[in-house]
N, C-alpha and C. Protein backbone atom coordinates (compact mmCIF):
# COMPACT_ATOMS: atom_id res chain seq x y z
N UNK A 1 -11.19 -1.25 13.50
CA UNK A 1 -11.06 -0.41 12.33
C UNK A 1 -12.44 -0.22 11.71
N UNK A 2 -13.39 0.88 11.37
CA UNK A 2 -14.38 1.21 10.73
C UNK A 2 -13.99 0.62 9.03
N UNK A 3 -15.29 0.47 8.88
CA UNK A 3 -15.06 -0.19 7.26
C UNK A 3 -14.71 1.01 6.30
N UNK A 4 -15.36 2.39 6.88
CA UNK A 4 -14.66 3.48 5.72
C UNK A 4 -12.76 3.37 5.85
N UNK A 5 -12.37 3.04 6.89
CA UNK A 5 -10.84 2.97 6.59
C UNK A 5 -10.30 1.83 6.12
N UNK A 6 -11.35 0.94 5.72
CA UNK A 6 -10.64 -0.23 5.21
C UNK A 6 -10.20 -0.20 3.85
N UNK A 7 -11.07 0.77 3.14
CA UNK A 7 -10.27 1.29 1.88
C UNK A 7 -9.10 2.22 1.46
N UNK A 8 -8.72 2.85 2.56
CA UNK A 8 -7.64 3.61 2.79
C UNK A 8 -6.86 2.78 3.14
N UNK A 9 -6.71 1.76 3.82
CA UNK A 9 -5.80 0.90 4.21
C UNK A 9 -5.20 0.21 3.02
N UNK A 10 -6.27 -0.24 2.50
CA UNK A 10 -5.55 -1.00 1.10
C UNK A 10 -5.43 -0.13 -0.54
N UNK A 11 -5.04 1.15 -0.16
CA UNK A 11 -4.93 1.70 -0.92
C UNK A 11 -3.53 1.93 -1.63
N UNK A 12 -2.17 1.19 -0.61
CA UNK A 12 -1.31 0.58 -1.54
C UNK A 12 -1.13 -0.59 -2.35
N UNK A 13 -2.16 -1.50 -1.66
CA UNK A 13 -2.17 -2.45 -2.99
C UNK A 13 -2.84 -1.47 -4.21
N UNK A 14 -3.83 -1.50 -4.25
CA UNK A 14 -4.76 -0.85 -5.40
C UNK A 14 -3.94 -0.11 -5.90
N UNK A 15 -2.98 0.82 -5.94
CA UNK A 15 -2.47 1.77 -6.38
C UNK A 15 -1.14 0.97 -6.96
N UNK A 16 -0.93 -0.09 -6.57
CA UNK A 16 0.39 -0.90 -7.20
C UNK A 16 -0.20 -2.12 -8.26
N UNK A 17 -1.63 -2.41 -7.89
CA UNK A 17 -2.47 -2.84 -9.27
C UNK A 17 -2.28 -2.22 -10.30
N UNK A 18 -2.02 -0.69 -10.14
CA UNK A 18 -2.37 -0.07 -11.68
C UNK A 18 -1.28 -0.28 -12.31
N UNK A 19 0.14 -0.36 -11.26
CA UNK A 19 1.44 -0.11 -11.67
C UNK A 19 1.83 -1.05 -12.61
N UNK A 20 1.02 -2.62 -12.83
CA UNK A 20 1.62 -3.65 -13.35
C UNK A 20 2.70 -4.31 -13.28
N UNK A 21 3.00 -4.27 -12.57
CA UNK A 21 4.51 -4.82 -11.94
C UNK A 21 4.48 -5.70 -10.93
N UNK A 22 4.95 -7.15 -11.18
CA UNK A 22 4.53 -8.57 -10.11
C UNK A 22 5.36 -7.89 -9.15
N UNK A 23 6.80 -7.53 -9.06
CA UNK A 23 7.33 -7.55 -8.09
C UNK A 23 7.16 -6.90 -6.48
N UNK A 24 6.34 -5.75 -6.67
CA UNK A 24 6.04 -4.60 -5.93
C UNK A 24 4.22 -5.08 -5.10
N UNK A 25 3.87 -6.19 -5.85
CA UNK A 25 2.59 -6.46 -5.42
C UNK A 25 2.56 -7.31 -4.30
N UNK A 26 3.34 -8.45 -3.77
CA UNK A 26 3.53 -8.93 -2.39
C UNK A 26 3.59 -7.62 -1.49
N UNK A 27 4.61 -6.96 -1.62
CA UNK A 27 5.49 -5.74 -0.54
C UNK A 27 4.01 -4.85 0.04
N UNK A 28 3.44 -4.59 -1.33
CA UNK A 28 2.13 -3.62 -1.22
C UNK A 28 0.86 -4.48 -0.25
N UNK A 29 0.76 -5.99 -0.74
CA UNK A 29 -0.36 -6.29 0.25
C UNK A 29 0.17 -6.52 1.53
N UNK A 30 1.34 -6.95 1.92
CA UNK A 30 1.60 -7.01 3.20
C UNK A 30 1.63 -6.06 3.71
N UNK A 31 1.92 -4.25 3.43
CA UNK A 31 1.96 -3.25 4.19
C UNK A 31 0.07 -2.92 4.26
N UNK A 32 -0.87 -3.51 3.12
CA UNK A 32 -2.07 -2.93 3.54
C UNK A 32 -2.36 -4.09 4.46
N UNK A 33 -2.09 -5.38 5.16
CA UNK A 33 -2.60 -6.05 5.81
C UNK A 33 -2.19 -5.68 7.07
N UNK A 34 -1.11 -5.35 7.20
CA UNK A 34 -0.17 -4.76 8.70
C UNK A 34 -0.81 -3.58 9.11
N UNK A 35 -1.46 -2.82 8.00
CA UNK A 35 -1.92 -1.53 8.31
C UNK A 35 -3.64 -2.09 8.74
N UNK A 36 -4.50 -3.01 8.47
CA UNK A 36 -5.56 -3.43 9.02
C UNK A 36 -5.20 -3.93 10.29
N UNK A 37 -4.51 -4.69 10.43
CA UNK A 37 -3.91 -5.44 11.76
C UNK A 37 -3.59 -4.52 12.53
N UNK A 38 -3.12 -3.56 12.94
CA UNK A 38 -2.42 -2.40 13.54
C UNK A 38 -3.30 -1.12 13.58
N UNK A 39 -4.56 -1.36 13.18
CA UNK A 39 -5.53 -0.36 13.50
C UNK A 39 -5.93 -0.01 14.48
N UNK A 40 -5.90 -0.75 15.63
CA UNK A 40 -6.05 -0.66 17.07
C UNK A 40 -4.55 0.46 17.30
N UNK A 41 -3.48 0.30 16.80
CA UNK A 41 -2.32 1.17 16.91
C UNK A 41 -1.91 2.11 16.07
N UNK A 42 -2.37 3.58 16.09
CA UNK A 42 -2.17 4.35 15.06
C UNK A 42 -1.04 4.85 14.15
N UNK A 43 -0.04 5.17 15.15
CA UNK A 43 1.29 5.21 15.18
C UNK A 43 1.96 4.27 14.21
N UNK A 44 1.72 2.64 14.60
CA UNK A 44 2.44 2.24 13.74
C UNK A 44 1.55 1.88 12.19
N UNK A 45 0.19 1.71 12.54
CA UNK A 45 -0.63 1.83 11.00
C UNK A 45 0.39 2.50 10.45
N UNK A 46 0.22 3.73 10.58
CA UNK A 46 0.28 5.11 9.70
C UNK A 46 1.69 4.92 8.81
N UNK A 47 2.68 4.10 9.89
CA UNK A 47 4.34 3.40 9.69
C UNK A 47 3.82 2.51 8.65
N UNK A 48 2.82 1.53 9.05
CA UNK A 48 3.01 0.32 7.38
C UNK A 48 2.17 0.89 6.49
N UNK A 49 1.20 1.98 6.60
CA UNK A 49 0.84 2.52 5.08
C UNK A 49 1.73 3.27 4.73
N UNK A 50 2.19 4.25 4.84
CA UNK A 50 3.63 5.16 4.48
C UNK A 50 4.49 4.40 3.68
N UNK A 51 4.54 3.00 4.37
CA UNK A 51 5.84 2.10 3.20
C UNK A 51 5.33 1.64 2.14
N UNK A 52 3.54 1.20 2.25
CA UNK A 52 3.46 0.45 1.35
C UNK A 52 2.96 1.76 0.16
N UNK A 53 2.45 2.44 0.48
CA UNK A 53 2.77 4.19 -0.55
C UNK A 53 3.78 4.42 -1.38
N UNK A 54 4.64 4.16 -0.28
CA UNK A 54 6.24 4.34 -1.01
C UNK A 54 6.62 3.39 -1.88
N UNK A 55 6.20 2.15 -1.48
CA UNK A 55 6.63 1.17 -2.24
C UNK A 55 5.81 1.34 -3.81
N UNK A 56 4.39 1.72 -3.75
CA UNK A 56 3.85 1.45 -4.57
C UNK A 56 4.06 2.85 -5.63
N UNK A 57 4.18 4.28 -4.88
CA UNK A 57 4.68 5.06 -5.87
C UNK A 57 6.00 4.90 -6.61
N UNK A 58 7.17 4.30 -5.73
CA UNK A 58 8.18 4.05 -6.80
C UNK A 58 7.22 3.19 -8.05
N UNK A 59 6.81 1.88 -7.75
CA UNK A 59 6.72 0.84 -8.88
C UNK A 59 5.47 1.62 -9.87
N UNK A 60 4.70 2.48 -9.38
CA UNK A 60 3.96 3.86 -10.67
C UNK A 60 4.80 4.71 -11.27
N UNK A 61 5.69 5.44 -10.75
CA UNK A 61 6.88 5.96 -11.25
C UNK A 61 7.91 5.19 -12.40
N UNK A 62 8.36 4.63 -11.91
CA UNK A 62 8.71 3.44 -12.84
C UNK A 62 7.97 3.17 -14.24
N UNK A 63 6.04 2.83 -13.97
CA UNK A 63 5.95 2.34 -15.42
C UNK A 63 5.35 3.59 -16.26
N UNK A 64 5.49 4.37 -15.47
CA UNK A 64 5.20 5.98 -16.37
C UNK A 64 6.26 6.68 -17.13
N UNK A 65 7.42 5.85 -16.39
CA UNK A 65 9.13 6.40 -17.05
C UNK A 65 9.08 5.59 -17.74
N UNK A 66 8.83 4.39 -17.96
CA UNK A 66 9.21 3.18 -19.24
C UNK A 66 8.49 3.56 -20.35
N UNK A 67 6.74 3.21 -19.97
CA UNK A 67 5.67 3.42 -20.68
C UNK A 67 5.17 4.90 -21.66
């Protein structure tokens, strides 16, 4: 994996940092670590960033509806 994609990779944690929400922050680093690990495999990268996106836009969604 080139180091410019290493920030794209963990760009569902970071994006579930802002969200403030403990619960959603395990889910988020394990999909950006699966997505470093799996860089040799594009296909499924692209599968564990997609979830951890998802995961992390619900838990932004969420504190923009509360907040």
């Amino acid at each position: 994996m080139d180091v410019l994609q290493i920030p794209i990779a963990a760009m569902p944690f970071l994006l579930v940092l802002t969200s403030r929400t403990g619960k959603a922050i395990a889910p988020c680093l394990l999909a950006s670590v699966f997505t470093v690990l799996l860089g040799g495999e594009p296909h499924r990268a692209v599968m564990a960033w997609c979830v951890g996106i998802l995961i992390a836009a619900v838990a932004l969604r969420e504190r923009l509806r509360v907040g």
